[in-house]
C-alpha atoms as a PDB file:
ATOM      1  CA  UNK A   1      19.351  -9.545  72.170  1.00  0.00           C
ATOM      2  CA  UNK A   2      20.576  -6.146  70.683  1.00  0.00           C
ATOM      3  CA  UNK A   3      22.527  -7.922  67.674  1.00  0.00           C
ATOM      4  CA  UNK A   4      19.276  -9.984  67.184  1.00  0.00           C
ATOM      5  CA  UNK A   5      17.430  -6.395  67.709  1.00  0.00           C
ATOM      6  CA  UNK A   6      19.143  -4.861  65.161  1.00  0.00           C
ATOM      7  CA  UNK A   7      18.919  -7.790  62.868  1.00  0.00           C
ATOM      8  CA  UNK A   8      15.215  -7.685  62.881  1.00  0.00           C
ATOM      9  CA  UNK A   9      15.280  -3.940  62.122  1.00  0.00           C
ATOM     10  CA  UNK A  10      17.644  -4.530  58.919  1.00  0.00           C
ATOM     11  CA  UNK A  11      15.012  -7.496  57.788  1.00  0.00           C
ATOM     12  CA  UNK A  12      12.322  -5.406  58.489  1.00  0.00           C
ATOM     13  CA  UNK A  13      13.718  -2.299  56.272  1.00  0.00           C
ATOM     14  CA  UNK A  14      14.975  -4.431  53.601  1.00  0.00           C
ATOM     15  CA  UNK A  15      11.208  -6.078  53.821  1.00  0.00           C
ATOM     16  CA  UNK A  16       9.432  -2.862  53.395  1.00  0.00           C
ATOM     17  CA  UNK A  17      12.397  -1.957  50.449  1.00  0.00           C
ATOM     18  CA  UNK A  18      11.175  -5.418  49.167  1.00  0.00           C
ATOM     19  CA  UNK A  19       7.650  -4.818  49.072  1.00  0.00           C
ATOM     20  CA  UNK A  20       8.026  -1.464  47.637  1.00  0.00           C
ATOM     21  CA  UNK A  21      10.072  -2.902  44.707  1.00  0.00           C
ATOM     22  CA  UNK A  22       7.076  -5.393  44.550  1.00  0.00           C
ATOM     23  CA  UNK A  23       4.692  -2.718  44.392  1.00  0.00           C
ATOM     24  CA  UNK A  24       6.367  -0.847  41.584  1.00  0.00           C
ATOM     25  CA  UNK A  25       6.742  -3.694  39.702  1.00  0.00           C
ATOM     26  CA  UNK A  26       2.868  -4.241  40.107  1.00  0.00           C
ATOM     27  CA  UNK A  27       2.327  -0.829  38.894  1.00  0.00           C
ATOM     28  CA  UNK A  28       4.541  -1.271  35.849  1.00  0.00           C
ATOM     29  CA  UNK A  29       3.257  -4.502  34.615  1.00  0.00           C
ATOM     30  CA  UNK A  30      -0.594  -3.190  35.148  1.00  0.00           C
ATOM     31  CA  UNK A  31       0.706  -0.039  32.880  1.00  0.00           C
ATOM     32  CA  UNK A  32       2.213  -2.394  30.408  1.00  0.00           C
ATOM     33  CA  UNK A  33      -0.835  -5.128  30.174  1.00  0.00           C
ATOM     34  CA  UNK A  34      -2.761  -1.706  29.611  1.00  0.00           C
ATOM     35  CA  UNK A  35      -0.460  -0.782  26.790  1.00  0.00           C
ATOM     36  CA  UNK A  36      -0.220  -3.990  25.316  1.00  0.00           C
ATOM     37  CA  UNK A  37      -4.377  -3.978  25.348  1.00  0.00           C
ATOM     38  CA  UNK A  38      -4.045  -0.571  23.616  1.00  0.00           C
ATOM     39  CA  UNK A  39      -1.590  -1.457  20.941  1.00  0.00           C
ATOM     40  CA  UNK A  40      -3.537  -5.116  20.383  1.00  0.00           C
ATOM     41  CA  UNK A  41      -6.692  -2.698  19.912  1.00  0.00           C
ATOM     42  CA  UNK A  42      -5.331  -0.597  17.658  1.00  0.00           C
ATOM     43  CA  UNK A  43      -3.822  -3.500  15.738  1.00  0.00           C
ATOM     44  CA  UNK A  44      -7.204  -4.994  15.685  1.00  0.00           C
ATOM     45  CA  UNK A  45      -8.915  -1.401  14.040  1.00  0.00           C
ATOM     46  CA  UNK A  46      -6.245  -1.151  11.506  1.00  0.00           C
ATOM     47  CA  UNK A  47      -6.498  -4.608  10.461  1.00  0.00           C
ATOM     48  CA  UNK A  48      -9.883  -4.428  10.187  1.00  0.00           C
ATOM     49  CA  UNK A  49      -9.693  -0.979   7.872  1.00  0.00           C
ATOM     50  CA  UNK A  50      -6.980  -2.776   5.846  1.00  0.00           C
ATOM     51  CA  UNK A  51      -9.136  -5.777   5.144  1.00  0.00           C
ATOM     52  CA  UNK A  52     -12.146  -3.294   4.027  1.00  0.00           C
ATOM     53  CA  UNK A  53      -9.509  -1.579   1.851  1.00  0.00           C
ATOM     54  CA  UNK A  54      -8.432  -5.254   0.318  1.00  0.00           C
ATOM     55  CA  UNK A  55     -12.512  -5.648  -0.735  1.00  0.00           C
ATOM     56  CA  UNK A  56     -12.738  -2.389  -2.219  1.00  0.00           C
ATOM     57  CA  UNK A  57      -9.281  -3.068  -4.241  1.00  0.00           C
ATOM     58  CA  UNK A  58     -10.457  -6.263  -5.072  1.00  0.00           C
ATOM     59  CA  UNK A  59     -13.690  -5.143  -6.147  1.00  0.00           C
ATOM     60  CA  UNK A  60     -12.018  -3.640  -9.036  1.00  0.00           C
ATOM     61  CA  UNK A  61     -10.019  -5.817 -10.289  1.00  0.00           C
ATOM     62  CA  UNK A  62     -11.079  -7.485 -13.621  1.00  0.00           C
ATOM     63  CA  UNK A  63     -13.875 -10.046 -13.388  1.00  0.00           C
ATOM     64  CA  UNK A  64     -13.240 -13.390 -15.007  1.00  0.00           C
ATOM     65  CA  UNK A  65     -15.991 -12.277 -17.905  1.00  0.00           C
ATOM     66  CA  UNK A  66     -13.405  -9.887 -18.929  1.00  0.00           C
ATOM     67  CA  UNK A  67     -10.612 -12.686 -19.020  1.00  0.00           C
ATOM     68  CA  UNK A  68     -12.433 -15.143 -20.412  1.00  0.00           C
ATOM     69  CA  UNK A  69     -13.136 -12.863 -23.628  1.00  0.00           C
ATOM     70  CA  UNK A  70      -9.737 -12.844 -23.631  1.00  0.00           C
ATOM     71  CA  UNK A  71      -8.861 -16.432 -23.154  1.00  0.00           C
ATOM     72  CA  UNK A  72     -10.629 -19.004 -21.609  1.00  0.00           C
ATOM     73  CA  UNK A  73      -7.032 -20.511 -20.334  1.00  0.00           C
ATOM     74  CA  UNK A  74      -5.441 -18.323 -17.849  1.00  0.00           C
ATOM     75  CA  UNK A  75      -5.214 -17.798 -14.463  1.00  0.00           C
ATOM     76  CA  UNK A  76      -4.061 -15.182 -12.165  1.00  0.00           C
ATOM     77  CA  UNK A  77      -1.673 -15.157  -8.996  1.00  0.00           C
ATOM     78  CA  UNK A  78      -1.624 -12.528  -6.674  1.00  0.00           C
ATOM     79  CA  UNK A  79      -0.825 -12.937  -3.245  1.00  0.00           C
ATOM     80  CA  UNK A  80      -0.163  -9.493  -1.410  1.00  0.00           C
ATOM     81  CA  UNK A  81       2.834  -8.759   0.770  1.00  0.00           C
ATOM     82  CA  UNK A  82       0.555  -6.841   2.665  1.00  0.00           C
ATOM     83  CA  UNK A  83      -2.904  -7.012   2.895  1.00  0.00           C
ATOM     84  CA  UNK A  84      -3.350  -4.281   0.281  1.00  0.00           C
ATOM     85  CA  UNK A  85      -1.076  -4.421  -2.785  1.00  0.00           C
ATOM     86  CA  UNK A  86       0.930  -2.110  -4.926  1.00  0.00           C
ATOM     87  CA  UNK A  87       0.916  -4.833  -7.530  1.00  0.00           C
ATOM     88  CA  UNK A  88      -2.039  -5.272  -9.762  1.00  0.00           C
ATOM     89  CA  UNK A  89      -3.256  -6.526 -12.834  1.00  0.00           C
ATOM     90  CA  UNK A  90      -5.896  -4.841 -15.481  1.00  0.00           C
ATOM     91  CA  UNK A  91      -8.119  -6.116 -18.415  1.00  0.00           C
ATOM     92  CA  UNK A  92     -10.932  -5.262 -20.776  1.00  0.00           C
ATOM     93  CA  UNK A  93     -12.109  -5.499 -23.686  1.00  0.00           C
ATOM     94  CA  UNK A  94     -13.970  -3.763 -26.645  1.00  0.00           C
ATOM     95  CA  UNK A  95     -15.098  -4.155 -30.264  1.00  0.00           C
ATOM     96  CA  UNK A  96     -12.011  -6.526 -31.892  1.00  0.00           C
ATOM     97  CA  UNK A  97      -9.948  -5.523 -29.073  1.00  0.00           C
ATOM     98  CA  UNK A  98      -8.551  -7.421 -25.795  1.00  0.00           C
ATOM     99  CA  UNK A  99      -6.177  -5.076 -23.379  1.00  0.00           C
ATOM    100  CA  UNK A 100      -4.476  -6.116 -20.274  1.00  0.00           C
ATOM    101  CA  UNK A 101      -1.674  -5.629 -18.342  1.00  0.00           C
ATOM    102  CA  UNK A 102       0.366  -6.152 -15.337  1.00  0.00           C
ATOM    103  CA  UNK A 103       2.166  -3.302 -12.954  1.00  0.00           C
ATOM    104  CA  UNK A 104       4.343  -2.932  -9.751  1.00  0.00           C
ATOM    105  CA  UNK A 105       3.633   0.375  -8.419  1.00  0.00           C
ATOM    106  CA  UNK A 106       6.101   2.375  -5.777  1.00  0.00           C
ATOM    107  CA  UNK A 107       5.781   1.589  -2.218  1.00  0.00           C
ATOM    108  CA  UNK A 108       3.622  -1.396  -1.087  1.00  0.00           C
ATOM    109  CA  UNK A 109       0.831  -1.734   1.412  1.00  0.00           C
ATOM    110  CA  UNK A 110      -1.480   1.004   1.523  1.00  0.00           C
ATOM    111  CA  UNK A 111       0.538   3.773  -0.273  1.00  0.00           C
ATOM    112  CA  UNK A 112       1.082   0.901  -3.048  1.00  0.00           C
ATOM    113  CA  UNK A 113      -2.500   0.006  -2.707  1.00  0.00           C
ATOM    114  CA  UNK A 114      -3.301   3.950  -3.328  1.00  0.00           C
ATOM    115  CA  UNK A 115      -0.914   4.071  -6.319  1.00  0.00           C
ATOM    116  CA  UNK A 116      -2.331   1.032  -7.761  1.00  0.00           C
ATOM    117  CA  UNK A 117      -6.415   2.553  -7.704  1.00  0.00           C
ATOM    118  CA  UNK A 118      -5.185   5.643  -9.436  1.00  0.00           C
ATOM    119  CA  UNK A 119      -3.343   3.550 -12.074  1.00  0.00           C
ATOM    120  CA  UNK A 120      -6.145   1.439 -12.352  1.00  0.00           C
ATOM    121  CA  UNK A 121      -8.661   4.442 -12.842  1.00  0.00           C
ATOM    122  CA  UNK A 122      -6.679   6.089 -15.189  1.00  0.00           C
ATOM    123  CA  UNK A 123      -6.439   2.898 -17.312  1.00  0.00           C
ATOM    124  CA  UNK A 124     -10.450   2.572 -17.319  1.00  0.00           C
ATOM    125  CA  UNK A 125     -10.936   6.180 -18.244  1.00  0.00           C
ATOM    126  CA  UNK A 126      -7.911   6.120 -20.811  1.00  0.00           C
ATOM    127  CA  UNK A 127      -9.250   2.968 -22.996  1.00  0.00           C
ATOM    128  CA  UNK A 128     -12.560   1.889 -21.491  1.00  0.00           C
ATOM    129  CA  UNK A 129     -13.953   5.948 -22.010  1.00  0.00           C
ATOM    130  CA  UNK A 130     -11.745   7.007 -25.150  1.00  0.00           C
ATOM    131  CA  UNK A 131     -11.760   3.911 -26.859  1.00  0.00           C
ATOM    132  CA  UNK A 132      -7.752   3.915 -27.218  1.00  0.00           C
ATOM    133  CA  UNK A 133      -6.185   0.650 -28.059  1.00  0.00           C
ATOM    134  CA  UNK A 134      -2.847   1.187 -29.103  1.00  0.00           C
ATOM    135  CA  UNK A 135      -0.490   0.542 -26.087  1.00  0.00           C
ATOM    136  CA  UNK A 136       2.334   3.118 -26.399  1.00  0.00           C
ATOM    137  CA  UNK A 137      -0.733   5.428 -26.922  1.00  0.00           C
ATOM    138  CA  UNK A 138      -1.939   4.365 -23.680  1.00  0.00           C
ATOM    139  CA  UNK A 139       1.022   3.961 -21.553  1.00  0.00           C
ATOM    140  CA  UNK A 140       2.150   7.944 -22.612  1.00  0.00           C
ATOM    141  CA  UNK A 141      -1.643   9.263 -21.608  1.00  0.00           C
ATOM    142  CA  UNK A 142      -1.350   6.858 -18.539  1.00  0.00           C
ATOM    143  CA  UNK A 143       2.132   8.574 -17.856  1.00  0.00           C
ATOM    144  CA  UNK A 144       0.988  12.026 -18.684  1.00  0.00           C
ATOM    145  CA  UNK A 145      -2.128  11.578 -16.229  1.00  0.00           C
ATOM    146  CA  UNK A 146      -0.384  10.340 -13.269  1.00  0.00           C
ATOM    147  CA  UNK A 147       1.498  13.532 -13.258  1.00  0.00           C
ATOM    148  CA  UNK A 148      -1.153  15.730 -13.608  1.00  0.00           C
ATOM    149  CA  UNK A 149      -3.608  13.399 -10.961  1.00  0.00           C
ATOM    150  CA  UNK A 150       0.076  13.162  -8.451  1.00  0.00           C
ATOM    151  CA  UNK A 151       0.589  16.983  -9.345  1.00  0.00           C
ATOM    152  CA  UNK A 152       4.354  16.045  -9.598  1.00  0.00           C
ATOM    153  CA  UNK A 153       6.283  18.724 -11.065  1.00  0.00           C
ATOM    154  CA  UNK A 154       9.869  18.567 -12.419  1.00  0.00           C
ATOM    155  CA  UNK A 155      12.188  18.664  -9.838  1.00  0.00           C
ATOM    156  CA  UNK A 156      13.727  22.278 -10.458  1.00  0.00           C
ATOM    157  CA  UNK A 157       9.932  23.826  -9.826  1.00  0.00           C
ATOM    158  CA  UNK A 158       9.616  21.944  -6.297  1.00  0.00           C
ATOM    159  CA  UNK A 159      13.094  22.421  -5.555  1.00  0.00           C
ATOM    160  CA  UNK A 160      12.866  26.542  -5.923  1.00  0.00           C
ATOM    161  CA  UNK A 161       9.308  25.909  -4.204  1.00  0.00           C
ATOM    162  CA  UNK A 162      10.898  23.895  -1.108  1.00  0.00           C
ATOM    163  CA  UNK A 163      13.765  25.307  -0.683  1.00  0.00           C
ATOM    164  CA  UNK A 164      12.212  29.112  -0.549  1.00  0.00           C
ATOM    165  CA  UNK A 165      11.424  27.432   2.596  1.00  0.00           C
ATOM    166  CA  UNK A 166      14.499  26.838   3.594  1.00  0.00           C
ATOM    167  CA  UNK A 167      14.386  22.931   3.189  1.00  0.00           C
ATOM    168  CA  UNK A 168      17.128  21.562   0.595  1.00  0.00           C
ATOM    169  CA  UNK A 169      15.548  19.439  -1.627  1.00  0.00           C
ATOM    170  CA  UNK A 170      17.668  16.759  -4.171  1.00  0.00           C
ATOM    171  CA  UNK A 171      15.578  14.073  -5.613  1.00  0.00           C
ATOM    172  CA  UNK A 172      12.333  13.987  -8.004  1.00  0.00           C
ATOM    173  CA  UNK A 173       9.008  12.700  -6.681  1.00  0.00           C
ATOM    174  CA  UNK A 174       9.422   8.861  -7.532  1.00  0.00           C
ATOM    175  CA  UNK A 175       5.663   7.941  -7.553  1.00  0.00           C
ATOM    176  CA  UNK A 176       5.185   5.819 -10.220  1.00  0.00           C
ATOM    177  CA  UNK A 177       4.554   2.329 -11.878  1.00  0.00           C
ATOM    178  CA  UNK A 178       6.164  -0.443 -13.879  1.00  0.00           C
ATOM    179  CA  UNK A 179       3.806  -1.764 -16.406  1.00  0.00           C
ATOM    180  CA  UNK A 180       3.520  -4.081 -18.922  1.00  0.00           C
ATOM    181  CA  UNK A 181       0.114  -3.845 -21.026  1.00  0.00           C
ATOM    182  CA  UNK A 182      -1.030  -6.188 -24.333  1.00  0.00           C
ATOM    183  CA  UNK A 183      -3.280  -5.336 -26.800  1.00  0.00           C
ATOM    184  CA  UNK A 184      -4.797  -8.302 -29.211  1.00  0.00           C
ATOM    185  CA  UNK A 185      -6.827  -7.238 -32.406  1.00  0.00           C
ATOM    186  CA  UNK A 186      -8.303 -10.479 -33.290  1.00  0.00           C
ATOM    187  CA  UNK A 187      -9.949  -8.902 -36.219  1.00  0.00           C
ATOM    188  CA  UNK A 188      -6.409  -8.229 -37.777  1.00  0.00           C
ATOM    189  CA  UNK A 189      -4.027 -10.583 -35.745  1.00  0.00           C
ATOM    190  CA  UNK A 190      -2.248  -7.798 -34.544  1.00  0.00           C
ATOM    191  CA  UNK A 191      -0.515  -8.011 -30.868  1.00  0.00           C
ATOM    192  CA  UNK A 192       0.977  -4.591 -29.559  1.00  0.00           C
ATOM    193  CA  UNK A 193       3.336  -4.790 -26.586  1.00  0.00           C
ATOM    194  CA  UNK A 194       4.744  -1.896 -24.220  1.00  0.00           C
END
């Protein structure tokens, strides 16, 4: 009886040790299921904000009007790594003139997407407001006013700047784009490419 005794007391503590474990792993998985409900809501928001973002990029893109002054066959692929791109594509047209291009800008997703709005605005402003149709002509004024919109400095300025602060710095702000832009004068048969 005192073996069995005894017996019953270890099974009893290594019950209670068992439901203890039981009850902690309870508590863990509740605290993860909340987590994962978090993390699948804030998933959900960003998502949501990054699909907006896509309509409003996509909103100014070129319409086919604009492309179809230009050429009535062509078509356009884009299909986003991301929901937003850092690629896009750019087009108008103006007296004898048709302008378009093509560009990669850095990063991709939404810091691409930003870079790609900026080059985009610049582009309208540069040849839809001044008129400018010459493509080395705009590609230097786009250059020129992505500096001055980034306010990117050469690298000696920000380097005295950061490292008064006692941060080394040794590499240039790299925002930027690749582009490739056409201009047509149909009146002259002229094609310009930079």
């Amino acid at each position: 009886n005192k073996v069995i005794a005894e017996k019953n007391i270890a099974l009893e503590t290594a019950n209670e040790e068992i439901l203890a474990q039981n009850e902690e792993i309870e508590t863990q998985r509740d605290m993860v299921i909340a987590q994962k409900e978090k993390i699948e809501e804030a998933h959900n928001h960003i998502t949501q904000s990054l699909q907006y973002a896509q309509s409003i990029q996509s909103s100014i893109l070129p319409s086919e009007r604009i492309f179809e002054r230009i050429s009535p066959d062509y078509f356009v692929l884009m299909k986003p790594k991301d929901i937003v791109s850092g690629d896009f594509f750019w087009a108008t047209a103006f007296d004898e003139y048709r302008i378009f291009c093509v560009a990669d800008c850095t990063g991709h997703g939404v810091p691409g997407a930003f870079m790609s709005m900026v080059g985009m605005s610049l582009l309208n402003d540069i040849v839809n407001k001044e008129y400018i149709s010459h493509t080395g002509v705009i590609l230097n004024r786009l250059r020129k006013e992505l500096i001055n919109t980034l306010g990117q400095k050469s690298k000696n300025h920000i380097s005295s700047a950061i490292e008064q602060k006692g941060i080394t710095a040794t590499t240039d702000i790299k925002d930027g784009m690749d582009i490739a832009i056409i201009s047509i004068d149909f009146e002259n048969n002229v094609l310009q490419y930079s």
